[in-house]
PDB file of N, CA and C in Angstrom:
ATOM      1  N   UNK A   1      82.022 128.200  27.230  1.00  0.00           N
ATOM      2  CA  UNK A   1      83.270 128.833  27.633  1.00  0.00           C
ATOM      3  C   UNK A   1      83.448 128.772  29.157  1.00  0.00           C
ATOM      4  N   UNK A   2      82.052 129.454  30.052  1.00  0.00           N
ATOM      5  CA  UNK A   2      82.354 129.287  31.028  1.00  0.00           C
ATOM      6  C   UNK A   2      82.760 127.603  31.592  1.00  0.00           C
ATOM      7  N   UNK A   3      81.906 126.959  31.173  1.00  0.00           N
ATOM      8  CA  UNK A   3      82.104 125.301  31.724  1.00  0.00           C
ATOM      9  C   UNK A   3      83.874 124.980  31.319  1.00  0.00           C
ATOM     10  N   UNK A   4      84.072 124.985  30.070  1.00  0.00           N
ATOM     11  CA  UNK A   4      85.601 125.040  30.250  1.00  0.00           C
ATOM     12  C   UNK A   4      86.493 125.864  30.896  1.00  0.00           C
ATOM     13  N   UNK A   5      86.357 126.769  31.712  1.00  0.00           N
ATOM     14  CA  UNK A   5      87.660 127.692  32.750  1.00  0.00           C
ATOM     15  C   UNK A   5      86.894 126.770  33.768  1.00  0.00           C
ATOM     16  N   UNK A   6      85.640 126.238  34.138  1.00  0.00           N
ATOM     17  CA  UNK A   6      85.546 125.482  35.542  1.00  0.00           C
ATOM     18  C   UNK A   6      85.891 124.115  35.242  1.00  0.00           C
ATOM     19  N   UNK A   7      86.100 123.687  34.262  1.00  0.00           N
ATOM     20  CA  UNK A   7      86.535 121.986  34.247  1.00  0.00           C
ATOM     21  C   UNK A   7      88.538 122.371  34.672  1.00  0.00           C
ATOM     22  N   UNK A   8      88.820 123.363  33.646  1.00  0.00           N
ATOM     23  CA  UNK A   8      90.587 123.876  33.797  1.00  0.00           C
ATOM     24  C   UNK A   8      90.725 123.977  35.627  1.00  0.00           C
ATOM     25  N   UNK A   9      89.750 124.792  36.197  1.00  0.00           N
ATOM     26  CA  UNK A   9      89.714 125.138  37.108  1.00  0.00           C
ATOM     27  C   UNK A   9      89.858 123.716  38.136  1.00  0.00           C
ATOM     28  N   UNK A  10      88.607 122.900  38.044  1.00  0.00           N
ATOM     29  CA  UNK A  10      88.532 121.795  38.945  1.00  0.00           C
ATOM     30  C   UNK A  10      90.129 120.791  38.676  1.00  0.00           C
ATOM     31  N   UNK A  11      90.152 120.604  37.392  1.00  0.00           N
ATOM     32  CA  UNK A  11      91.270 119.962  36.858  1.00  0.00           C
ATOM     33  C   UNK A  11      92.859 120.715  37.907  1.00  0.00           C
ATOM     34  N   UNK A  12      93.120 121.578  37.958  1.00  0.00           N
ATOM     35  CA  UNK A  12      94.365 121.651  38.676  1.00  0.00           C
ATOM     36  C   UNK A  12      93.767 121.478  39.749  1.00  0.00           C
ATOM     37  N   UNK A  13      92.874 121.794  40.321  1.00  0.00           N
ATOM     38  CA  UNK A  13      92.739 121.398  42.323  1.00  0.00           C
ATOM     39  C   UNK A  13      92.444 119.794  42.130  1.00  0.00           C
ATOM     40  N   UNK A  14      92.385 119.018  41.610  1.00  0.00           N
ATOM     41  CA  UNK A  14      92.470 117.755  41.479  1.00  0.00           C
ATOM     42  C   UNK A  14      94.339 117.609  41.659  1.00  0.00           C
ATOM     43  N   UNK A  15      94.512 118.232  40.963  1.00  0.00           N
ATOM     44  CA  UNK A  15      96.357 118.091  40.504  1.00  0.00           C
ATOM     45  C   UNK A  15      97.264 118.173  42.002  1.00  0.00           C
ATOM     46  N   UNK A  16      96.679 119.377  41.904  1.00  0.00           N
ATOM     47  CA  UNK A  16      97.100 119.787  43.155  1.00  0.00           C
ATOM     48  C   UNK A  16      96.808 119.017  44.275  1.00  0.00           C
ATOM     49  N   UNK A  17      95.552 118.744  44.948  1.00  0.00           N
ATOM     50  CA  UNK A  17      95.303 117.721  45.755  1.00  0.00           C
ATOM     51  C   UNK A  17      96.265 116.372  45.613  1.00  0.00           C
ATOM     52  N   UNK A  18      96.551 115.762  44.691  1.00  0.00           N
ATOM     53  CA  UNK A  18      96.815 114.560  44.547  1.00  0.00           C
ATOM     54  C   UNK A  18      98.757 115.035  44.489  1.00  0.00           C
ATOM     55  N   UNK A  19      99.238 116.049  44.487  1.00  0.00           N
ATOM     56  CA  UNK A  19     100.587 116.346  44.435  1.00  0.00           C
ATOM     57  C   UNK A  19     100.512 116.503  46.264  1.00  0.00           C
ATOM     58  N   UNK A  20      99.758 116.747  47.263  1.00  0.00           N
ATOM     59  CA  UNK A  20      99.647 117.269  48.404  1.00  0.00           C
ATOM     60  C   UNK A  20      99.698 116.024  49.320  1.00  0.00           C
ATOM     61  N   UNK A  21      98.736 115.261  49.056  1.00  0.00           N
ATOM     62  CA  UNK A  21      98.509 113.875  49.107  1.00  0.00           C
ATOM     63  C   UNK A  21      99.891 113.108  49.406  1.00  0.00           C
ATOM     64  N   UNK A  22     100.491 112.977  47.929  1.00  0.00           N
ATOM     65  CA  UNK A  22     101.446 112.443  47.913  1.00  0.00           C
ATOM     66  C   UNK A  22     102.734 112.790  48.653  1.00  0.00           C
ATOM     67  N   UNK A  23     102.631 114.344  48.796  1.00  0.00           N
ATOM     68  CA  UNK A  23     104.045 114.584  49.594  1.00  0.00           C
ATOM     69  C   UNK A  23     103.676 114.374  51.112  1.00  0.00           C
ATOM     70  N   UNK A  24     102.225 114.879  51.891  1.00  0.00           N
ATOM     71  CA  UNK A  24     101.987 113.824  53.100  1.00  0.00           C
ATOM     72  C   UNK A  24     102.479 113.018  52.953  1.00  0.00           C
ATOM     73  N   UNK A  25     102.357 111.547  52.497  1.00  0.00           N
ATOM     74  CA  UNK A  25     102.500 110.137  52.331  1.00  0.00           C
ATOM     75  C   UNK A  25     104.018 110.022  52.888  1.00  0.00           C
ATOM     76  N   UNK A  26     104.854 110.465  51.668  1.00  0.00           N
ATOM     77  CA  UNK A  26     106.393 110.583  51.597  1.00  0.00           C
ATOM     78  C   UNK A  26     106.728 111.033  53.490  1.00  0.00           C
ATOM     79  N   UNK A  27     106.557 112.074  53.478  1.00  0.00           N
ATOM     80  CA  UNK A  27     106.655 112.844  54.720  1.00  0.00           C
ATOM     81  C   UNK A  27     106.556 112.034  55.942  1.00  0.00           C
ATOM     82  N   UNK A  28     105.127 111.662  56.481  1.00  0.00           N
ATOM     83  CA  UNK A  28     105.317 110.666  57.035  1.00  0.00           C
ATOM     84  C   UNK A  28     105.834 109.450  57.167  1.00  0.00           C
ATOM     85  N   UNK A  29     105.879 108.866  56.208  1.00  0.00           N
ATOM     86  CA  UNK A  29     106.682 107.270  55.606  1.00  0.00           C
ATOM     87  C   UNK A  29     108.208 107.398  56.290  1.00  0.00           C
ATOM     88  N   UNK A  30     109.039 108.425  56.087  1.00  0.00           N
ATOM     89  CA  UNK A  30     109.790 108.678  56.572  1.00  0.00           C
ATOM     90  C   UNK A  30     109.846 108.964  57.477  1.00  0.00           C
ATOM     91  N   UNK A  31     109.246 109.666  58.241  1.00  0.00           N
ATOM     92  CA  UNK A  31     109.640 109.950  59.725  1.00  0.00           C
ATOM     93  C   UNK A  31     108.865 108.619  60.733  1.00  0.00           C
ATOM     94  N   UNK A  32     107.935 108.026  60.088  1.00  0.00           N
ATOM     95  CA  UNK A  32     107.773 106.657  60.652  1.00  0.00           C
ATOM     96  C   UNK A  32     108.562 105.294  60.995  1.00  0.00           C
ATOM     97  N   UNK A  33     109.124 105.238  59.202  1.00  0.00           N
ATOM     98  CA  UNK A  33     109.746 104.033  58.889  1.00  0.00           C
ATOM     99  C   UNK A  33     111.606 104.179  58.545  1.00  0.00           C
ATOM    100  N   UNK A  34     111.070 104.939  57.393  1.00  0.00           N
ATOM    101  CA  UNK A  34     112.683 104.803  56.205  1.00  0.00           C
ATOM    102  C   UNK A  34     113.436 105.922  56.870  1.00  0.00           C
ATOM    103  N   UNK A  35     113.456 106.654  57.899  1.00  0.00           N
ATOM    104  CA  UNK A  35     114.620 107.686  58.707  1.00  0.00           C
ATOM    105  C   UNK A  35     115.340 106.420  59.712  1.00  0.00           C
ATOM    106  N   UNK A  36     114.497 105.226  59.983  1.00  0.00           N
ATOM    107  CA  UNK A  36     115.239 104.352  60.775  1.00  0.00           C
ATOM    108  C   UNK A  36     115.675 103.466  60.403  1.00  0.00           C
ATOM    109  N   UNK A  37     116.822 102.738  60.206  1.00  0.00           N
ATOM    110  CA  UNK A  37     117.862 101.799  60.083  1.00  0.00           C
ATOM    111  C   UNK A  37     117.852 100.459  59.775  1.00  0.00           C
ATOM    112  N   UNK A  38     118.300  99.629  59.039  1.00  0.00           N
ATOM    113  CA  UNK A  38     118.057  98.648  58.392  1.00  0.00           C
ATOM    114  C   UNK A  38     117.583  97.361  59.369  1.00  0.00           C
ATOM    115  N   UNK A  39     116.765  97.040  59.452  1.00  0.00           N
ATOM    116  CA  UNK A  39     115.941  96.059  60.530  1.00  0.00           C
ATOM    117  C   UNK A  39     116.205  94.291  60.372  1.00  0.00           C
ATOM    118  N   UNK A  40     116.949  94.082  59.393  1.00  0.00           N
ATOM    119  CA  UNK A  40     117.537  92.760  59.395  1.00  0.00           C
ATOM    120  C   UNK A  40     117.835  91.811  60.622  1.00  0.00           C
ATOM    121  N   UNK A  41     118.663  92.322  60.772  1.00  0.00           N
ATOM    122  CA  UNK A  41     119.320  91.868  62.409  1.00  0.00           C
ATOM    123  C   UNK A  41     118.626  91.666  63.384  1.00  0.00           C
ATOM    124  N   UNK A  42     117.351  92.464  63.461  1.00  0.00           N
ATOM    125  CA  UNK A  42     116.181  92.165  64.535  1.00  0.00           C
ATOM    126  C   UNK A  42     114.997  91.241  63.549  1.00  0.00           C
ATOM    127  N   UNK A  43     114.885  91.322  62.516  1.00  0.00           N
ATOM    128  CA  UNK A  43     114.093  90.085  61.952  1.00  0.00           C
ATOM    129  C   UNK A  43     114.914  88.556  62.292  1.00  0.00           C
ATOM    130  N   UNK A  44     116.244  88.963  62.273  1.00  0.00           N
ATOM    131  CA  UNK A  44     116.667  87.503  61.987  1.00  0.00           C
ATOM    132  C   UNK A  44     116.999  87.250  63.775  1.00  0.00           C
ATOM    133  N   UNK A  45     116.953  87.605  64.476  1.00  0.00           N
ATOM    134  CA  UNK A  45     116.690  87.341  66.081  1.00  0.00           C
ATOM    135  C   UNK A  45     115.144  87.114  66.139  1.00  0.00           C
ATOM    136  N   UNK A  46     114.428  87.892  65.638  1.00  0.00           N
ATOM    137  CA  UNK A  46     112.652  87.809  65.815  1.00  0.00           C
ATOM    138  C   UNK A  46     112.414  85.944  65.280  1.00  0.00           C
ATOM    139  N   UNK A  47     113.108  85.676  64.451  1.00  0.00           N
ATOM    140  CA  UNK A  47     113.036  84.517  63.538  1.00  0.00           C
ATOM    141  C   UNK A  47     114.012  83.698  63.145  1.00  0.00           C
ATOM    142  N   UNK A  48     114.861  83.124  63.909  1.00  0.00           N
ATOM    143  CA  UNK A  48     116.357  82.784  64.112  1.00  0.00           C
ATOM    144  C   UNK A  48     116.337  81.408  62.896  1.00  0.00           C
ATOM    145  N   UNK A  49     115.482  80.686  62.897  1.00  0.00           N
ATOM    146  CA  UNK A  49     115.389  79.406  62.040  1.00  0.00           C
ATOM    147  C   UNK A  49     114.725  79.775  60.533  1.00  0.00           C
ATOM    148  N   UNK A  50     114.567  81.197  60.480  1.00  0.00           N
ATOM    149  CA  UNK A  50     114.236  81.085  58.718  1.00  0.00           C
ATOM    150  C   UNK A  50     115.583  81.800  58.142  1.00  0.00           C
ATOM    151  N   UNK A  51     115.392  81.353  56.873  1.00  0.00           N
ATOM    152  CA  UNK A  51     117.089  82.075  56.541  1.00  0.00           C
ATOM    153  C   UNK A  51     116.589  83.275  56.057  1.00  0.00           C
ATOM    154  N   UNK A  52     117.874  84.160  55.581  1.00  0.00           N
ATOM    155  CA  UNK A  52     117.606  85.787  55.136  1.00  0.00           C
ATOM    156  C   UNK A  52     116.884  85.606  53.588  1.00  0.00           C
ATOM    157  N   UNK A  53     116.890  84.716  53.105  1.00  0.00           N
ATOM    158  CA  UNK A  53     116.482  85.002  51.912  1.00  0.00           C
ATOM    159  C   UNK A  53     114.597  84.867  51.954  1.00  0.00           C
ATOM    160  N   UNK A  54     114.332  83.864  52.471  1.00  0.00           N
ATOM    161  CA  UNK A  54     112.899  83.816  52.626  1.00  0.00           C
ATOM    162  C   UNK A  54     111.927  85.452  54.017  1.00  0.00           C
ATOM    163  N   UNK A  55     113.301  85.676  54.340  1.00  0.00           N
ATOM    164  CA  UNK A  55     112.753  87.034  54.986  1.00  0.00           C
ATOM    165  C   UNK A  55     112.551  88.073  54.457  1.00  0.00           C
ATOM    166  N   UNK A  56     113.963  88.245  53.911  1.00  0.00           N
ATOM    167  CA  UNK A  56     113.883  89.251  52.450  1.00  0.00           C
ATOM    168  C   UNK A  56     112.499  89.127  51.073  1.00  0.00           C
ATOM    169  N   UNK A  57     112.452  87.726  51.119  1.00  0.00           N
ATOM    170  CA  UNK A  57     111.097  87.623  50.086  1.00  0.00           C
ATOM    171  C   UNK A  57     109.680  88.349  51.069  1.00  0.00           C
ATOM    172  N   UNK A  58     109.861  87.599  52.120  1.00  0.00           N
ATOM    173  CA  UNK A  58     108.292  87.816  53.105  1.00  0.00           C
ATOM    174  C   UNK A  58     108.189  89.162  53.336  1.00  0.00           C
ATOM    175  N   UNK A  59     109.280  90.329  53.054  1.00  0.00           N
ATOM    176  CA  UNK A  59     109.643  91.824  52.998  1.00  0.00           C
ATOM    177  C   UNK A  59     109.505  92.387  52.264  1.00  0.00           C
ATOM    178  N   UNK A  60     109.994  91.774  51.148  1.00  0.00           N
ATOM    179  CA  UNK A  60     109.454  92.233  49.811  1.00  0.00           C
ATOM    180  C   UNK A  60     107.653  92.678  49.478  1.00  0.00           C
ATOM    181  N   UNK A  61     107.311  91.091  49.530  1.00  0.00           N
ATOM    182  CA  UNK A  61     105.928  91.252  50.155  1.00  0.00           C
ATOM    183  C   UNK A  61     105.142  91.892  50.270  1.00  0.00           C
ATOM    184  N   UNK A  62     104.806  92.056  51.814  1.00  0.00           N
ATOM    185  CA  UNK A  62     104.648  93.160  52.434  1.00  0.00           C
ATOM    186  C   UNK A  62     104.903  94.402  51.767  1.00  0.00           C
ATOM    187  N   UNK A  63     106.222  94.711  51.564  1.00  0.00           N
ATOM    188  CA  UNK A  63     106.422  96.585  50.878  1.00  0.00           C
ATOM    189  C   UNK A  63     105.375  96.528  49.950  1.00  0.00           C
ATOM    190  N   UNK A  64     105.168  95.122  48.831  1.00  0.00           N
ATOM    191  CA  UNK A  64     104.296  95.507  47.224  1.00  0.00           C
ATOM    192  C   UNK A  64     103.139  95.741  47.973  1.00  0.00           C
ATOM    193  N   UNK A  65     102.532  95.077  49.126  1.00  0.00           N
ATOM    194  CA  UNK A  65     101.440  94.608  49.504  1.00  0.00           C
ATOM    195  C   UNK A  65     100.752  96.691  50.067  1.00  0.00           C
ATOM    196  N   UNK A  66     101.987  97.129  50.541  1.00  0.00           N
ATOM    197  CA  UNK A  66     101.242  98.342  51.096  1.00  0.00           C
ATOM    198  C   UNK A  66     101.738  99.610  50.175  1.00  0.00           C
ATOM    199  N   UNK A  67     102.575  99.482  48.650  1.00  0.00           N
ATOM    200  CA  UNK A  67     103.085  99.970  48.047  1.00  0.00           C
ATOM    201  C   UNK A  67     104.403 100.765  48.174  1.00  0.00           C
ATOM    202  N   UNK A  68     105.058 100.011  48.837  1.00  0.00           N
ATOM    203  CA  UNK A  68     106.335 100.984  49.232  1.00  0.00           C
ATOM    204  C   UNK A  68     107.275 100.061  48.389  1.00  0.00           C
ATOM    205  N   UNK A  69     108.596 101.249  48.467  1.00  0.00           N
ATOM    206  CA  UNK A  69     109.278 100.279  47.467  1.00  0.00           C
ATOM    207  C   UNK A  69     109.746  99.306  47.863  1.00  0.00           C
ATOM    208  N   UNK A  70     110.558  98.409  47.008  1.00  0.00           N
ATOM    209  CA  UNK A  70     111.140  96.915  47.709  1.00  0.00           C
ATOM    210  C   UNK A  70     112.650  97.205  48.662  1.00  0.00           C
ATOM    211  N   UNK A  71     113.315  98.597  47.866  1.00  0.00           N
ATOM    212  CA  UNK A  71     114.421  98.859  48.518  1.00  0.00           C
ATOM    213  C   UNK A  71     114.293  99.059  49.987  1.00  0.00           C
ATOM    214  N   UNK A  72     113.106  99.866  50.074  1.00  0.00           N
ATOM    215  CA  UNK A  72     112.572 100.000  51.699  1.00  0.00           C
ATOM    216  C   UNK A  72     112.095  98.855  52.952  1.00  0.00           C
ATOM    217  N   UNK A  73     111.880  97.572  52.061  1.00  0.00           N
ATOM    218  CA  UNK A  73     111.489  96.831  52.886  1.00  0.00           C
ATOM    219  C   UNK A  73     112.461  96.112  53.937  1.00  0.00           C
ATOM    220  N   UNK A  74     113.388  96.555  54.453  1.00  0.00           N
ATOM    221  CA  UNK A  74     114.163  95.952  54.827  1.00  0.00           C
ATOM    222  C   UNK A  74     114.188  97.207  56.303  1.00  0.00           C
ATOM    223  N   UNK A  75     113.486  98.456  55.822  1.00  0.00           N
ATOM    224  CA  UNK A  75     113.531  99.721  57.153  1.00  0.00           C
ATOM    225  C   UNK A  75     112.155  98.864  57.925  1.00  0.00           C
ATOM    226  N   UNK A  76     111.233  98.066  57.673  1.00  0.00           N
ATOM    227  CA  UNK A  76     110.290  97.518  58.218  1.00  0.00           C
ATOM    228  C   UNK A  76     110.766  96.511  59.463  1.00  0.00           C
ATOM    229  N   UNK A  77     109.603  96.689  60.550  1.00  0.00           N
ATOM    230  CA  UNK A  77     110.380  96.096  61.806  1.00  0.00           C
ATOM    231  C   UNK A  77     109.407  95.080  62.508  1.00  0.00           C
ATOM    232  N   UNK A  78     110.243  93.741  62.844  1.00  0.00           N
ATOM    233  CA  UNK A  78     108.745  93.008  63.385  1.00  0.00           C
ATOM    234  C   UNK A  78     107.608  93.120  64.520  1.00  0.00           C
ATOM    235  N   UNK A  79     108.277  94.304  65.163  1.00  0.00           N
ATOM    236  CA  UNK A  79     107.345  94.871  65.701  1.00  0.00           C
ATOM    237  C   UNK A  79     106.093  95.862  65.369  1.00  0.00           C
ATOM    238  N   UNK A  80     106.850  96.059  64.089  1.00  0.00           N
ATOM    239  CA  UNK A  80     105.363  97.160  63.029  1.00  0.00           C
ATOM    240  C   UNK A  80     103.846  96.676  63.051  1.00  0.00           C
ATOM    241  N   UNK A  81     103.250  96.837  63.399  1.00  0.00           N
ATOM    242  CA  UNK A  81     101.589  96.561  63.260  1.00  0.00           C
ATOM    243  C   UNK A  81     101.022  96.467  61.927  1.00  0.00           C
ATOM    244  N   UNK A  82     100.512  95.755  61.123  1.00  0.00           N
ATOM    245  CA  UNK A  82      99.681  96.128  59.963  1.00  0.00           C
ATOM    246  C   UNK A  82      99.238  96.881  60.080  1.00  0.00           C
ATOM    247  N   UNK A  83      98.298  97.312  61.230  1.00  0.00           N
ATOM    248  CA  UNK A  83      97.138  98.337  61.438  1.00  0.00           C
ATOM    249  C   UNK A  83      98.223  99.899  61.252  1.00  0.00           C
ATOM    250  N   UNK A  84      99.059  99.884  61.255  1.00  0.00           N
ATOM    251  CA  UNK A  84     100.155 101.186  61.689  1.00  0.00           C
ATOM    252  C   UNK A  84     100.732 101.379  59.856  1.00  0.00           C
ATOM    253  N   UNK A  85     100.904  99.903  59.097  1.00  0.00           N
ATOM    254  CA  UNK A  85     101.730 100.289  58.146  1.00  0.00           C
ATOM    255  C   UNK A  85     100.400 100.393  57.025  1.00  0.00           C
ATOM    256  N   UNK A  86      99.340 100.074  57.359  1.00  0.00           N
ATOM    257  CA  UNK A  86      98.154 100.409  56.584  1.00  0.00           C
ATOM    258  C   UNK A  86      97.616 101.963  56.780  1.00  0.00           C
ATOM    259  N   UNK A  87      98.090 102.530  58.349  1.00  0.00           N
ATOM    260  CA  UNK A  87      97.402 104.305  58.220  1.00  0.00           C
ATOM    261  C   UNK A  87      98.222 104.863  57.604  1.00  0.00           C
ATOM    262  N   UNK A  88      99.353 104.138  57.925  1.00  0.00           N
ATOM    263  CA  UNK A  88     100.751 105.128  57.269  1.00  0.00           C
ATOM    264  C   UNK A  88     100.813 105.075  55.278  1.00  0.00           C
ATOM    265  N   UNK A  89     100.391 103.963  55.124  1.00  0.00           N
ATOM    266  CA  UNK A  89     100.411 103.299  53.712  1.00  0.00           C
ATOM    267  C   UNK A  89      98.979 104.293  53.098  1.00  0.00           C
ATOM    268  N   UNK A  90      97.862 104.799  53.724  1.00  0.00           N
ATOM    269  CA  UNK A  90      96.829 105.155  53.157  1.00  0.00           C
ATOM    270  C   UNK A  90      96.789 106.679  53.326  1.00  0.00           C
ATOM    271  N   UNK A  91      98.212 107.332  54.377  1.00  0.00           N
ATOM    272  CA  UNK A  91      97.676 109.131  54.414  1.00  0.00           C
ATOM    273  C   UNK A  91      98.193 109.730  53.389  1.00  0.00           C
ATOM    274  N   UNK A  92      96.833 110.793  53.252  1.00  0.00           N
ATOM    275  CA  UNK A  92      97.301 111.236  51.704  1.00  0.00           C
ATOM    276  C   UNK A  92      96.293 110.601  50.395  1.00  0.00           C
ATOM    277  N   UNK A  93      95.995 109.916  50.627  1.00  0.00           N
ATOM    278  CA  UNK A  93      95.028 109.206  49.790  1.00  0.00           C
ATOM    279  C   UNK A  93      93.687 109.662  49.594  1.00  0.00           C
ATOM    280  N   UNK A  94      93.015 108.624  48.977  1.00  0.00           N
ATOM    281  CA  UNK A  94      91.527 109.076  48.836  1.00  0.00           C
ATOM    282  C   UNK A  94      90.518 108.175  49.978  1.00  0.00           C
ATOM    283  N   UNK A  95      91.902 107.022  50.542  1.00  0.00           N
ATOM    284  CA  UNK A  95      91.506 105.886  51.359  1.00  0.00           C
ATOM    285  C   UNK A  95      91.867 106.273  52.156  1.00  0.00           C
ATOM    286  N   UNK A  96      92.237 107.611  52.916  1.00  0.00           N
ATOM    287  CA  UNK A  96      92.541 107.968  54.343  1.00  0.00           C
ATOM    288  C   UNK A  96      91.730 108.123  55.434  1.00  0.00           C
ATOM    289  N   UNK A  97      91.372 106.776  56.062  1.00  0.00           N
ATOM    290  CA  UNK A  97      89.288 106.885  56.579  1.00  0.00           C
ATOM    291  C   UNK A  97      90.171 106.251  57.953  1.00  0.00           C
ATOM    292  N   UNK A  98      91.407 105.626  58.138  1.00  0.00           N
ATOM    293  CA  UNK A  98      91.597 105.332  59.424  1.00  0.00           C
ATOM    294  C   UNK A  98      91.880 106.708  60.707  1.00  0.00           C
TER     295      UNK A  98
END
């Protein structure tokens, strides 16, 4: 009996943790990335000779690559760092070691 109220027990602070986690993530993501403005226009100056569609793919990309959605990949800027969209991509996690 007792071992089951401490498994119930561990079981929601798992829940909980991983609901906490996730709204970090969100939280920051936004005030990093997706609160700022569609970045097209400076990809396609950053990269004047590729067309929008192979940018939009190489965006796509990237978003699956760090799990954000695809709609978002377009708030991504070529000045973003991997190293920046990987701390931002991992807070909140269980991989939050940067």
């Amino acid at each position: 009996m007792v071992l089951g109220v401490v498994f119930v027990v561990a079981s929601l602070a798992g829940v909980v943790s991983i609901v906490a986690g996730r709204r970090a993530r969100t939280r920051a993501l936004h005030d990093a990335l997706w609160s700022r403005g569609c970045a097209g226009l400076r990809w396609h100056r950053a990269f004047r000779s590729a067309p929008p569609r192979e940018v939009r793919t190489f965006l796509h990309l990237v978003a699956r690559a760090f799990d954000f959605a695809p709609r978002r990949a377009l708030h991504l800027d070529p000045e973003d760092s991997i190293a920046e969209l990987l701390r931002l991509s991992a807070i909140g996690s269980l991989t939050d070691v940067l």
